[in-house]
Each structure stands twice: as C-alpha cells, then as structure tokens.
PDB file of N, CA and C in Angstrom:
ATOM      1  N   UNK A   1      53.224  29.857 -69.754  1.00  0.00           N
ATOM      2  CA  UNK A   1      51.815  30.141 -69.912  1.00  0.00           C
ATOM      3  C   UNK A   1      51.063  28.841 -70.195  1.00  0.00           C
ATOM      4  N   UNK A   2      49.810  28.435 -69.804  1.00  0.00           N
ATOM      5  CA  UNK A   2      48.979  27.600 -69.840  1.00  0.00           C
ATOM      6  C   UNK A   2      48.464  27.134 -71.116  1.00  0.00           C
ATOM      7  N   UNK A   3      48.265  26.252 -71.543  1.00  0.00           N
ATOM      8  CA  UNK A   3      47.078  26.357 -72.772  1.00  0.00           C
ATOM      9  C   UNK A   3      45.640  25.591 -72.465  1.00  0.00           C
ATOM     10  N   UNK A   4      44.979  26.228 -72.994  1.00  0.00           N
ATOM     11  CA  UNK A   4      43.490  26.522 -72.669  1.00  0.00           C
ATOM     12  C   UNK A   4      42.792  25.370 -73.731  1.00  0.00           C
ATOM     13  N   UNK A   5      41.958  24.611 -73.698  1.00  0.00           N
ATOM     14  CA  UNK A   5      40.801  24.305 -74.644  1.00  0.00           C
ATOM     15  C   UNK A   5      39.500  24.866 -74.483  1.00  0.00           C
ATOM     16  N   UNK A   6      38.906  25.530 -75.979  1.00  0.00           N
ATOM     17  CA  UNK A   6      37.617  26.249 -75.601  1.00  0.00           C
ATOM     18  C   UNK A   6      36.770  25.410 -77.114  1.00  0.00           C
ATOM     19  N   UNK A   7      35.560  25.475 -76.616  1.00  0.00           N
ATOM     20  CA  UNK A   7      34.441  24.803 -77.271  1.00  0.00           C
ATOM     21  C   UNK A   7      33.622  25.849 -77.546  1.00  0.00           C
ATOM     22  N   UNK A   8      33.244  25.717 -79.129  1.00  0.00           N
ATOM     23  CA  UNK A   8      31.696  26.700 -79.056  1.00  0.00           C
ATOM     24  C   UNK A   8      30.624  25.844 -78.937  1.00  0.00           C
ATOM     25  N   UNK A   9      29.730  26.378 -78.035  1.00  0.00           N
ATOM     26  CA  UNK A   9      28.351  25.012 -77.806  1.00  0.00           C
ATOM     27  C   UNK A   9      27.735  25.912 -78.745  1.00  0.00           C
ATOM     28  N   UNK A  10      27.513  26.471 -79.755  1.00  0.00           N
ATOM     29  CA  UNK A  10      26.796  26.848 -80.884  1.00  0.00           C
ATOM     30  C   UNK A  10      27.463  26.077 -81.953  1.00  0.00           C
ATOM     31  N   UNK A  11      28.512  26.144 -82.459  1.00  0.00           N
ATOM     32  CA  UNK A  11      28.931  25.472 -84.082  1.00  0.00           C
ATOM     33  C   UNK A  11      30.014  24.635 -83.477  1.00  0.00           C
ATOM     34  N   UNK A  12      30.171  23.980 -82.359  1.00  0.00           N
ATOM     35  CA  UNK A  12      30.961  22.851 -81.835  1.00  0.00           C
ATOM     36  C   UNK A  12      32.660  23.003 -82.714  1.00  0.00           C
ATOM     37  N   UNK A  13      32.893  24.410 -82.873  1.00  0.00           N
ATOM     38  CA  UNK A  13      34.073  24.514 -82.960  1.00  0.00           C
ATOM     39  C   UNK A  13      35.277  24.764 -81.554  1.00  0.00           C
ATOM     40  N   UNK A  14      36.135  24.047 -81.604  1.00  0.00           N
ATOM     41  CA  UNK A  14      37.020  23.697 -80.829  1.00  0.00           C
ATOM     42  C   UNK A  14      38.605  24.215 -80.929  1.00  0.00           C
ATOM     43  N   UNK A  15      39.059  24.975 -80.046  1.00  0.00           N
ATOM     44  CA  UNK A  15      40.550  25.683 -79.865  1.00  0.00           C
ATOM     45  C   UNK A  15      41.288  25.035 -79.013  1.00  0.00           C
ATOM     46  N   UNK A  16      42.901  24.758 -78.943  1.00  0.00           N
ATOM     47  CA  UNK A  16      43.683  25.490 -77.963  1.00  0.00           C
ATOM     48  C   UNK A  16      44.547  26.654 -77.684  1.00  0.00           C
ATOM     49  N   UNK A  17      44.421  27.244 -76.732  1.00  0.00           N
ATOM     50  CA  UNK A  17      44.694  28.779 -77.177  1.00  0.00           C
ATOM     51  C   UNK A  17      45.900  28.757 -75.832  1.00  0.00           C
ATOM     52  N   UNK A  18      47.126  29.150 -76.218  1.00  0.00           N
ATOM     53  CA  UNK A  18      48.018  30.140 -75.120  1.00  0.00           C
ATOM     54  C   UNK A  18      47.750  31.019 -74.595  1.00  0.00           C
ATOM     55  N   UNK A  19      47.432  31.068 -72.899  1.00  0.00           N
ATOM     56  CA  UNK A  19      46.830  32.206 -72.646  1.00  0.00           C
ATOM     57  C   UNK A  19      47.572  32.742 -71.111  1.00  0.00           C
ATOM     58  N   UNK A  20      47.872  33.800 -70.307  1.00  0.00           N
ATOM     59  CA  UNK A  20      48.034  34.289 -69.400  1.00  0.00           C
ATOM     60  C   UNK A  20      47.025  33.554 -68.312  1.00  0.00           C
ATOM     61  N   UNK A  21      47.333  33.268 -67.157  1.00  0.00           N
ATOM     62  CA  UNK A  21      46.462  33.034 -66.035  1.00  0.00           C
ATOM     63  C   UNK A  21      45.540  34.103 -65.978  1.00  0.00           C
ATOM     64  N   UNK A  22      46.257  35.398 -65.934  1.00  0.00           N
ATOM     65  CA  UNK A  22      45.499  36.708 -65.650  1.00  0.00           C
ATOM     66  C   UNK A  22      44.549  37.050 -67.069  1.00  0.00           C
ATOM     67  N   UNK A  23      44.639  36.453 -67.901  1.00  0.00           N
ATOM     68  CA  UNK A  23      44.066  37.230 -69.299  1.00  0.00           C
ATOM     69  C   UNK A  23      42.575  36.592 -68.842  1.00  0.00           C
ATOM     70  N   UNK A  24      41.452  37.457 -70.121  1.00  0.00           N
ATOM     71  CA  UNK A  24      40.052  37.159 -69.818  1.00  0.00           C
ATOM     72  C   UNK A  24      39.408  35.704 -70.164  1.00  0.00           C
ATOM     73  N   UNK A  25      38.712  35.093 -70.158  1.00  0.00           N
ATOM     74  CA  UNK A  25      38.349  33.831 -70.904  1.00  0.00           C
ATOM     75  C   UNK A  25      37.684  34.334 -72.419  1.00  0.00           C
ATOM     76  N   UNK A  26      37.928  33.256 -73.107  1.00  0.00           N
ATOM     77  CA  UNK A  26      37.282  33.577 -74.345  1.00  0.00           C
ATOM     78  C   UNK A  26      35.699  33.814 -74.729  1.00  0.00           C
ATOM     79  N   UNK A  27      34.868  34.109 -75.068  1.00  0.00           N
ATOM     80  CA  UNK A  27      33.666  34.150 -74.977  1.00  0.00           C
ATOM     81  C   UNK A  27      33.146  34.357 -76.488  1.00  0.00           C
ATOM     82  N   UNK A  28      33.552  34.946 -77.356  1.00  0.00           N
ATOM     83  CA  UNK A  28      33.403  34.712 -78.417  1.00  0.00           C
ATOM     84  C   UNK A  28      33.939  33.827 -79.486  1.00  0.00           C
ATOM     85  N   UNK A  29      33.318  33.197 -80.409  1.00  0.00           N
ATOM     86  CA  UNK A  29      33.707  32.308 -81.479  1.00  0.00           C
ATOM     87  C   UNK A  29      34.152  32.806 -82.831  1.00  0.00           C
ATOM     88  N   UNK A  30      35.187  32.371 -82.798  1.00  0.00           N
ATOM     89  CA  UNK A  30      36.442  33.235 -83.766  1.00  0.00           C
ATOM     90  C   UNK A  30      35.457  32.570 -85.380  1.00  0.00           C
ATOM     91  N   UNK A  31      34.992  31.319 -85.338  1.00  0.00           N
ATOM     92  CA  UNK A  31      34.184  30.840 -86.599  1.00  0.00           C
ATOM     93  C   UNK A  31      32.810  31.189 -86.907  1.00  0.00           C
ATOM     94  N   UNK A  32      32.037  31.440 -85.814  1.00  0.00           N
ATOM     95  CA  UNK A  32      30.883  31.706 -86.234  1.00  0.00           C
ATOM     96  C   UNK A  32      30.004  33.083 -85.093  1.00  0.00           C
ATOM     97  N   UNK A  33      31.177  33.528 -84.155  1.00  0.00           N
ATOM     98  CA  UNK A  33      30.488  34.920 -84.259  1.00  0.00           C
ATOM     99  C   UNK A  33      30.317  35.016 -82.949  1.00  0.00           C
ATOM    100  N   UNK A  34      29.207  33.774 -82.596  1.00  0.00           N
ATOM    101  CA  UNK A  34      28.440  33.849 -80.860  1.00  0.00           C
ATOM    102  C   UNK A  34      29.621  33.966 -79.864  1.00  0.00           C
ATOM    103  N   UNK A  35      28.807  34.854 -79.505  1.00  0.00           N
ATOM    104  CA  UNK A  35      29.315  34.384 -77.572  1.00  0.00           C
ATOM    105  C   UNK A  35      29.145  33.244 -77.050  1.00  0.00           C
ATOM    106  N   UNK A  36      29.551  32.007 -77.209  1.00  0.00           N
ATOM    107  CA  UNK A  36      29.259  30.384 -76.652  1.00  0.00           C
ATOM    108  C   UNK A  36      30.671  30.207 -76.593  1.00  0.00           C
ATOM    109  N   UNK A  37      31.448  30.412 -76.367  1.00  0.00           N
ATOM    110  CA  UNK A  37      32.516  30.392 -76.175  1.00  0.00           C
ATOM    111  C   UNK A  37      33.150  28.963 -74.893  1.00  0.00           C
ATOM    112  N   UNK A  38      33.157  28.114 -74.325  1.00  0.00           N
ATOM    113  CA  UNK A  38      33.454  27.836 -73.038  1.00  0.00           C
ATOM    114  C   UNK A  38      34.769  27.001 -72.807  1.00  0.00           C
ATOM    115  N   UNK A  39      35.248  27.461 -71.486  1.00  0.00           N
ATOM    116  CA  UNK A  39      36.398  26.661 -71.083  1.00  0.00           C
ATOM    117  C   UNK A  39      36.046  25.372 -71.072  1.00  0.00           C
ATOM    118  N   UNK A  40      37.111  24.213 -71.419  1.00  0.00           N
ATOM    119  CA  UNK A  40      36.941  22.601 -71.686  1.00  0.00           C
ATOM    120  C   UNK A  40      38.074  22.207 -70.181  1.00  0.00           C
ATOM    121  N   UNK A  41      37.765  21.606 -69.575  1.00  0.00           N
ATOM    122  CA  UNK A  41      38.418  20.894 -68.669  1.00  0.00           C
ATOM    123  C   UNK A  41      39.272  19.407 -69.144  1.00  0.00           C
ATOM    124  N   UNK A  42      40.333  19.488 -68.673  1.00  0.00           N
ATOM    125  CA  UNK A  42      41.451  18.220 -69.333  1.00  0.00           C
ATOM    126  C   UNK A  42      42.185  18.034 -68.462  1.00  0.00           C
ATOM    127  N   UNK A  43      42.889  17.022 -69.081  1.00  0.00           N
ATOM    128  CA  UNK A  43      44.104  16.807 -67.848  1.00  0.00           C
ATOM    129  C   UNK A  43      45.519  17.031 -67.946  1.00  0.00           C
ATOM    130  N   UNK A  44      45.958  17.510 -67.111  1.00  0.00           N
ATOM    131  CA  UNK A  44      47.397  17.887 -67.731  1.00  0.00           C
ATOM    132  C   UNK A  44      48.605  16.878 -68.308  1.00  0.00           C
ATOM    133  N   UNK A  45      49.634  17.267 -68.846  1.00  0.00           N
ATOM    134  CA  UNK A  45      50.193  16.415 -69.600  1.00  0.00           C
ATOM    135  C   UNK A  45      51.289  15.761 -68.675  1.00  0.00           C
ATOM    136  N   UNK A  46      50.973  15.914 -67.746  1.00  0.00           N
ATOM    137  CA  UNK A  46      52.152  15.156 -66.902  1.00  0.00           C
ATOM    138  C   UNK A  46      51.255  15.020 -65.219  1.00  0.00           C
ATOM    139  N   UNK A  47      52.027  13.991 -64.677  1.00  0.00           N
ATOM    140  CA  UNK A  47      51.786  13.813 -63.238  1.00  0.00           C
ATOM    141  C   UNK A  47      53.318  13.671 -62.428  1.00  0.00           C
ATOM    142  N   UNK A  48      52.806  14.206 -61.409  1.00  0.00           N
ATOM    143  CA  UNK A  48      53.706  14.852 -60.191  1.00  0.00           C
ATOM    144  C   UNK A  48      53.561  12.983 -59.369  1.00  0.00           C
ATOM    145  N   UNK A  49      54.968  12.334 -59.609  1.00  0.00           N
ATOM    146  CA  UNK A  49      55.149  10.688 -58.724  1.00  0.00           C
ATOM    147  C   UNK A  49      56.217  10.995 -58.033  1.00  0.00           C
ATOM    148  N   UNK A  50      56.329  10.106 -57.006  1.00  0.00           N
ATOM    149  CA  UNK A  50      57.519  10.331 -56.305  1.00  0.00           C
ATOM    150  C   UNK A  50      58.267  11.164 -55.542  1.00  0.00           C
ATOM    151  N   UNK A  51      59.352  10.698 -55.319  1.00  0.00           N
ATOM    152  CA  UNK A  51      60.445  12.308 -55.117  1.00  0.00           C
ATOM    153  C   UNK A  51      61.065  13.383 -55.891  1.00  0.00           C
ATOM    154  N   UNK A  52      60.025  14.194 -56.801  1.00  0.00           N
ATOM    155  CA  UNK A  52      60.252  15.134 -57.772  1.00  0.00           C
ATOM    156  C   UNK A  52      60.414  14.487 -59.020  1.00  0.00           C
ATOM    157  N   UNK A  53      60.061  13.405 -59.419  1.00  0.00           N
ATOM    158  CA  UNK A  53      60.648  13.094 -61.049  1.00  0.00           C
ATOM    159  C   UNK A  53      59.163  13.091 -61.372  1.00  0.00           C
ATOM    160  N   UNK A  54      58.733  13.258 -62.601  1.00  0.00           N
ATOM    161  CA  UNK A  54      57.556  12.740 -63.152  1.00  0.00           C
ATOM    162  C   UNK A  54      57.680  12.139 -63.937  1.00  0.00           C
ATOM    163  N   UNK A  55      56.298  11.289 -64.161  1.00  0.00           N
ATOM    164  CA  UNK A  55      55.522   9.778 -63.975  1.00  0.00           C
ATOM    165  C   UNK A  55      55.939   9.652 -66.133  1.00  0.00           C
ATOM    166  N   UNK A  56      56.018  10.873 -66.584  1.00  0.00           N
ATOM    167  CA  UNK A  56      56.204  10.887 -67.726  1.00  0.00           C
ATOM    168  C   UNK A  56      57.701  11.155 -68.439  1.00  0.00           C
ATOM    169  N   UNK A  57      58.250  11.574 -67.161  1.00  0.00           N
ATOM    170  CA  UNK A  57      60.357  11.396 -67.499  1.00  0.00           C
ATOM    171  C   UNK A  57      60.439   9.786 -68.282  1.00  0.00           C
ATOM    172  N   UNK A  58      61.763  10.616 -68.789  1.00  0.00           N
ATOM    173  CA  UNK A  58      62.393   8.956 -69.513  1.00  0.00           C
ATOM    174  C   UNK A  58      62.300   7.549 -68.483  1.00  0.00           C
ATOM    175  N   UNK A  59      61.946   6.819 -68.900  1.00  0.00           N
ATOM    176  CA  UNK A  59      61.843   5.571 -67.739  1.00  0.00           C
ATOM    177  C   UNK A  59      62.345   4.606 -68.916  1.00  0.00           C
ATOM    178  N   UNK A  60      62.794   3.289 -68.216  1.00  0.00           N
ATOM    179  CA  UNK A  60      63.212   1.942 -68.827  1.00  0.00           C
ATOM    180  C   UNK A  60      64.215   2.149 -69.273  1.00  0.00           C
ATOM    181  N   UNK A  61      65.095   1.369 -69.755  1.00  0.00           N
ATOM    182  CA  UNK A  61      66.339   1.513 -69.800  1.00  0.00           C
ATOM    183  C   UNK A  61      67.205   0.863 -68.839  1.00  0.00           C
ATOM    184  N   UNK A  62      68.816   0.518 -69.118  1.00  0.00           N
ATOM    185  CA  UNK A  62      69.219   0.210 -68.141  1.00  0.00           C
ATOM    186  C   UNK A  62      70.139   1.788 -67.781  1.00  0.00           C
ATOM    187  N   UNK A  63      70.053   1.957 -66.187  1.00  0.00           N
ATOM    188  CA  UNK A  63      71.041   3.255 -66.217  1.00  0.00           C
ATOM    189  C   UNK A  63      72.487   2.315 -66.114  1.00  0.00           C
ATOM    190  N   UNK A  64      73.432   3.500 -66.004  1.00  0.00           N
ATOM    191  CA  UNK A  64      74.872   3.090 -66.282  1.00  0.00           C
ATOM    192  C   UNK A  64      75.669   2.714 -64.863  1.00  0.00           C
ATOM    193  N   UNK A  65      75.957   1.561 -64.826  1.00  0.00           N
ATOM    194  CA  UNK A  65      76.273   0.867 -64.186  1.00  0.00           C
ATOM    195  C   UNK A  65      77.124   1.918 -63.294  1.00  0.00           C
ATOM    196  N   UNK A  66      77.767   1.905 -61.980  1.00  0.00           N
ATOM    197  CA  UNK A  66      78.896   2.807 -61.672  1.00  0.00           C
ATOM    198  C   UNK A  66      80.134   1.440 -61.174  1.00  0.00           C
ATOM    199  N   UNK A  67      80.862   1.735 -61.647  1.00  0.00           N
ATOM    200  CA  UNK A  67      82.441   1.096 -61.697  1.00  0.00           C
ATOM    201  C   UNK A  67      82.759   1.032 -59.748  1.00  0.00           C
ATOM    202  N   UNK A  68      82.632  -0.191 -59.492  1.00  0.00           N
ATOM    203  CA  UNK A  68      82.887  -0.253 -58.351  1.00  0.00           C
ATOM    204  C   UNK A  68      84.292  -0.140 -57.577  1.00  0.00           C
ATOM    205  N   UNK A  69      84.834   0.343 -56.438  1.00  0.00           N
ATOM    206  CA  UNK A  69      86.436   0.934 -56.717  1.00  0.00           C
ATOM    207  C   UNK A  69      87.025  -0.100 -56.356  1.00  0.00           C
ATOM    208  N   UNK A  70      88.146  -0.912 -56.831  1.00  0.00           N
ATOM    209  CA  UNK A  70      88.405  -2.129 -57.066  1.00  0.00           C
ATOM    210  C   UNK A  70      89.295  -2.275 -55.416  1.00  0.00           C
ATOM    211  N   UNK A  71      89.364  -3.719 -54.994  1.00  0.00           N
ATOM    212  CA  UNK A  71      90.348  -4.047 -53.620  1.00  0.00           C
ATOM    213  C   UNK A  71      91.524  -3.474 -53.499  1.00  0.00           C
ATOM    214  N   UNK A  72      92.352  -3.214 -52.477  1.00  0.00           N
ATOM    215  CA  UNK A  72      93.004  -2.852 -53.075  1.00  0.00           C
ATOM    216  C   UNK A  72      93.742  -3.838 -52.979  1.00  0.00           C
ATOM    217  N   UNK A  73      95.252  -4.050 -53.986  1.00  0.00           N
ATOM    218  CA  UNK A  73      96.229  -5.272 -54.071  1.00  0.00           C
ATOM    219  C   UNK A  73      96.828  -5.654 -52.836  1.00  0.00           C
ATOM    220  N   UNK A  74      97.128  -6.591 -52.581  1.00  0.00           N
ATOM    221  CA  UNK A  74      97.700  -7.255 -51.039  1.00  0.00           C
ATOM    222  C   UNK A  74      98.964  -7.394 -51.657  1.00  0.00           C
ATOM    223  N   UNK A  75     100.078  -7.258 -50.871  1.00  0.00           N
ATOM    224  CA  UNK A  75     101.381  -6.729 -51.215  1.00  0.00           C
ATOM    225  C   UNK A  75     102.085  -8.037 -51.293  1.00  0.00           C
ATOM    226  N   UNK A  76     102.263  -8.855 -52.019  1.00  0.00           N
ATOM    227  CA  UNK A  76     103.137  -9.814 -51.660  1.00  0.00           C
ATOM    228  C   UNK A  76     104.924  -9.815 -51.653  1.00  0.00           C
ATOM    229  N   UNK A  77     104.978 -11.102 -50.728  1.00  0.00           N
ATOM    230  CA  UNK A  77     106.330 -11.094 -50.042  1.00  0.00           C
ATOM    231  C   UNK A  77     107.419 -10.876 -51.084  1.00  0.00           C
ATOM    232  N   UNK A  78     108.403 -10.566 -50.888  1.00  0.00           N
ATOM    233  CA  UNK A  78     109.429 -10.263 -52.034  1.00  0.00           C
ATOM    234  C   UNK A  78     109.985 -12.045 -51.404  1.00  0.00           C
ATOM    235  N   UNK A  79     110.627 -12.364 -52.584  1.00  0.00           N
ATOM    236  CA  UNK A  79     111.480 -13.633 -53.305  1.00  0.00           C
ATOM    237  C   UNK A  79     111.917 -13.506 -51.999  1.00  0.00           C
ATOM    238  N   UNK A  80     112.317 -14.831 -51.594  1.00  0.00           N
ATOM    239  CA  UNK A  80     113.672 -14.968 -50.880  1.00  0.00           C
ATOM    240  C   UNK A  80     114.623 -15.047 -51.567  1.00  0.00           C
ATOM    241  N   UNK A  81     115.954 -14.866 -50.311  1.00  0.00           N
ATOM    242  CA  UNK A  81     117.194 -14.576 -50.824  1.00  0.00           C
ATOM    243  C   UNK A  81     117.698 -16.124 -50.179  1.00  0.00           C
ATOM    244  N   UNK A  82     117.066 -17.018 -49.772  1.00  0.00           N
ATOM    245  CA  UNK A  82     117.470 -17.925 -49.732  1.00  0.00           C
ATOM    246  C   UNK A  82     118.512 -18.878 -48.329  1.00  0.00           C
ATOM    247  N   UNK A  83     119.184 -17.254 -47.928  1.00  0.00           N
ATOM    248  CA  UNK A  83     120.179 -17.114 -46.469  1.00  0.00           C
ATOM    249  C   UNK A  83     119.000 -16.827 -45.504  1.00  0.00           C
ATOM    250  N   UNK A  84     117.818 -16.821 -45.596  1.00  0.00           N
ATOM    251  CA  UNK A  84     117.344 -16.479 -43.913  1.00  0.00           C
ATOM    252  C   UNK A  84     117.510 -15.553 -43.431  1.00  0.00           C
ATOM    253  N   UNK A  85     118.387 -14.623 -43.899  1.00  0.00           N
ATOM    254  CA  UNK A  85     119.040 -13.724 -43.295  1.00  0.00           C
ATOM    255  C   UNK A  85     117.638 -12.419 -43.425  1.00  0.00           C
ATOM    256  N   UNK A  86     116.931 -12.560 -44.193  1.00  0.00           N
ATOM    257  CA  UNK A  86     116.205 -11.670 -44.806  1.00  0.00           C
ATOM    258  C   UNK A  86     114.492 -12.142 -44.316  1.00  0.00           C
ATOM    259  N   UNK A  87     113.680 -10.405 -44.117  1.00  0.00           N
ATOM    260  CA  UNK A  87     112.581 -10.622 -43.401  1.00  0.00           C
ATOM    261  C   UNK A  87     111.534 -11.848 -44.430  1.00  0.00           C
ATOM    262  N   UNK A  88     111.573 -11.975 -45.482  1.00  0.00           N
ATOM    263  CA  UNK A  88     111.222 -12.812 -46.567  1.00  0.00           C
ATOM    264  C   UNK A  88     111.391 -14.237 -46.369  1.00  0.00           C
ATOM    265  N   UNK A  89     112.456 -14.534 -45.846  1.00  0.00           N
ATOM    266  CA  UNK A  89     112.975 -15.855 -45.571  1.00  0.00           C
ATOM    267  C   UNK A  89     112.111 -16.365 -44.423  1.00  0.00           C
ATOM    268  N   UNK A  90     111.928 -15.469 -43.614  1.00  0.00           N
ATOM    269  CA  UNK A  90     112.215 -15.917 -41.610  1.00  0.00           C
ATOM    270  C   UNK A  90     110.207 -16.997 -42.076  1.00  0.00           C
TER     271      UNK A  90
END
C-alpha cells in the first residue's frame, strides 16, 4: 500500500497516511475539523536505473572477487633411468 502526504490549507497541519489505491482521499482534518484536507505531491523513495537494480540498492564496496580456475599442471617427464632404454631418456 502507498503512503499518502495530506496538508490542511486551513491549520497547515500535515499527515502521512497508509492508504489503499482504491480508498477515498482524505478531506477532512483530523486537528481542526475542516474539510481542507489535500493530497501533497512527492517523490518516491527510490528510482528505477538500469537493468532492474535501483539507483538506491547497496552500491560501493568492493564485490567478491571470483577465484579464477587455476592452469591446469603440465605433466612433467618422469626421472630418467639413465639406460635410454626408457621413453624419458630418448
């Protein structure tokens, strides 16, 4: 549900009120009686940036790095055996 700011232009008393889209506007003044009642125009508490995030989400910071997947190991030659005889040697 929305919340509303209403002004009395008689005793410049001032609300915000939770209200239904569908409910009536206020018109009377809960402090001093009159019907002066009026809707106040504002701006909402957030703005619509980007690709769905808003302009008022957490920002700054560093995010968390992601762990890059490491090379993989290059196999090295086994020892020679010294005779040649062996694929290590040749």
């Amino acid at each position: 549900m929305p919340i509303y700011e209403y002004r009395c232009a008689s005793c410049g008393f001032q609300k915000e009120v939770l209200r239904k889209i569908s409910d009536a506007q206020l018109t009377h003044c809960p402090e001093c009686g009159k019907p002066s009642m009026q809707k106040l125009v504002s701006a909402a508490g957030f703005q619509l940036k980007g690709k769905g995030w808003y302009a008022t989400d957490f920002k700054g910071g560093e995010k968390p790095k992601k762990e890059e997947p490491k090379p993989a190991e290059e196999k090295k030659p086994a020892t020679t055996c010294g005779t040649g005889a062996c694929p290590a040697c040749k």
